[in-house]
Protein backbone atom coordinates (compact mmCIF):
# COMPACT_ATOMS: atom_id res chain seq x y z
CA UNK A 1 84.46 108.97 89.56
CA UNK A 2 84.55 112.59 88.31
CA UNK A 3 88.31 113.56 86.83
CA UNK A 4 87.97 117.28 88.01
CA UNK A 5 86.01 119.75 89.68
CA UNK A 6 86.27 123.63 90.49
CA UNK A 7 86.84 123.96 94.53
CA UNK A 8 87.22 127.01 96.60
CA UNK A 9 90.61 128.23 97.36
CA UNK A 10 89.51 129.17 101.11
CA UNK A 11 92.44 131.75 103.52
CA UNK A 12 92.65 131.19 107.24
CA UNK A 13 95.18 133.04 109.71
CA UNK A 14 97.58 129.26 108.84
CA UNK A 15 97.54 129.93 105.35
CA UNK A 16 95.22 128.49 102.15
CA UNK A 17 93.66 125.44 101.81
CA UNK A 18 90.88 123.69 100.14
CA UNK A 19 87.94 120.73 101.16
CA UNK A 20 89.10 117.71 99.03
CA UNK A 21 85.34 116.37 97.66
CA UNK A 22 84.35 113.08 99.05
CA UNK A 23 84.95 111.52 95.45
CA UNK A 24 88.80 112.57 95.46
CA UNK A 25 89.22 111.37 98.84
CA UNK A 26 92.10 109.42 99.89
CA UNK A 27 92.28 106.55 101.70
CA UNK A 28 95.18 106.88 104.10
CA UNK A 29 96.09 109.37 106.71
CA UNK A 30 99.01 111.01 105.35
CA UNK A 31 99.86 112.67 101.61
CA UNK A 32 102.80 114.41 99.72
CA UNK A 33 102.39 117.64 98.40
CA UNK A 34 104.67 119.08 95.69
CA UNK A 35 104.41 122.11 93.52
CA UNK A 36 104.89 121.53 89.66
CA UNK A 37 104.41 124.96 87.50
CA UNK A 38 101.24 126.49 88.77
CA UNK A 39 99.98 122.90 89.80
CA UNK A 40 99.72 121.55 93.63
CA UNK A 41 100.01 117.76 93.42
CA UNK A 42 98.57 115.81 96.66
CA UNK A 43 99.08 111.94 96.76
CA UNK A 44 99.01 109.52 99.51
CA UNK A 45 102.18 109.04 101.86
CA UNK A 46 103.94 105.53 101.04
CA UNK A 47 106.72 103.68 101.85
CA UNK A 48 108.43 104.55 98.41
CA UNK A 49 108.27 108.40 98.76
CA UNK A 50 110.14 110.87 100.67
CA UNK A 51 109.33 114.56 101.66
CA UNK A 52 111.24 117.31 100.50
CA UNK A 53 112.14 119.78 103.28
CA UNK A 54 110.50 123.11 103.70
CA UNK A 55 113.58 124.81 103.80
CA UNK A 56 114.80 122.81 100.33
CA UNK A 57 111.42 124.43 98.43
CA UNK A 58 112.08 127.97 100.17
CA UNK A 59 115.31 127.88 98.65
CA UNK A 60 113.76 126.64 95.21
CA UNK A 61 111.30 128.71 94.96
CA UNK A 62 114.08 132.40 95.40
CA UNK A 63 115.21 134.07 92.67
């Protein structure tokens, strides 16, 4: 399985997102994203792990 690869950063009228390659799929139906430094982390939903409210980041990401 490949480590990396360059994808499109594609815009729609929702926001940005990008097609996750059918080698980095994941097998489940739900994922956590988080923001660390200029890095967007995205890995599957489980028991163990809780989300961090929208209004939580807002707040962390002010000045």
């Amino acid at each position: 399985m490949a480590e990396e690869c360059r994808v499109p950063l594609l815009r729609d009228d929702s926001g940005q997102y990008v097609v996750i390659p059918l080698e980095f799929e994941l097998s489940c139906d739900d994922a956590i994203m988080r923001k660390e430094g200029d890095r967007l982390i995205v890995e599957p939903a489980t028991a163990g792990k809780t989300m961090v409210s929208s209004t939580r980041l807002e707040e962390e990401d002010s000045p």
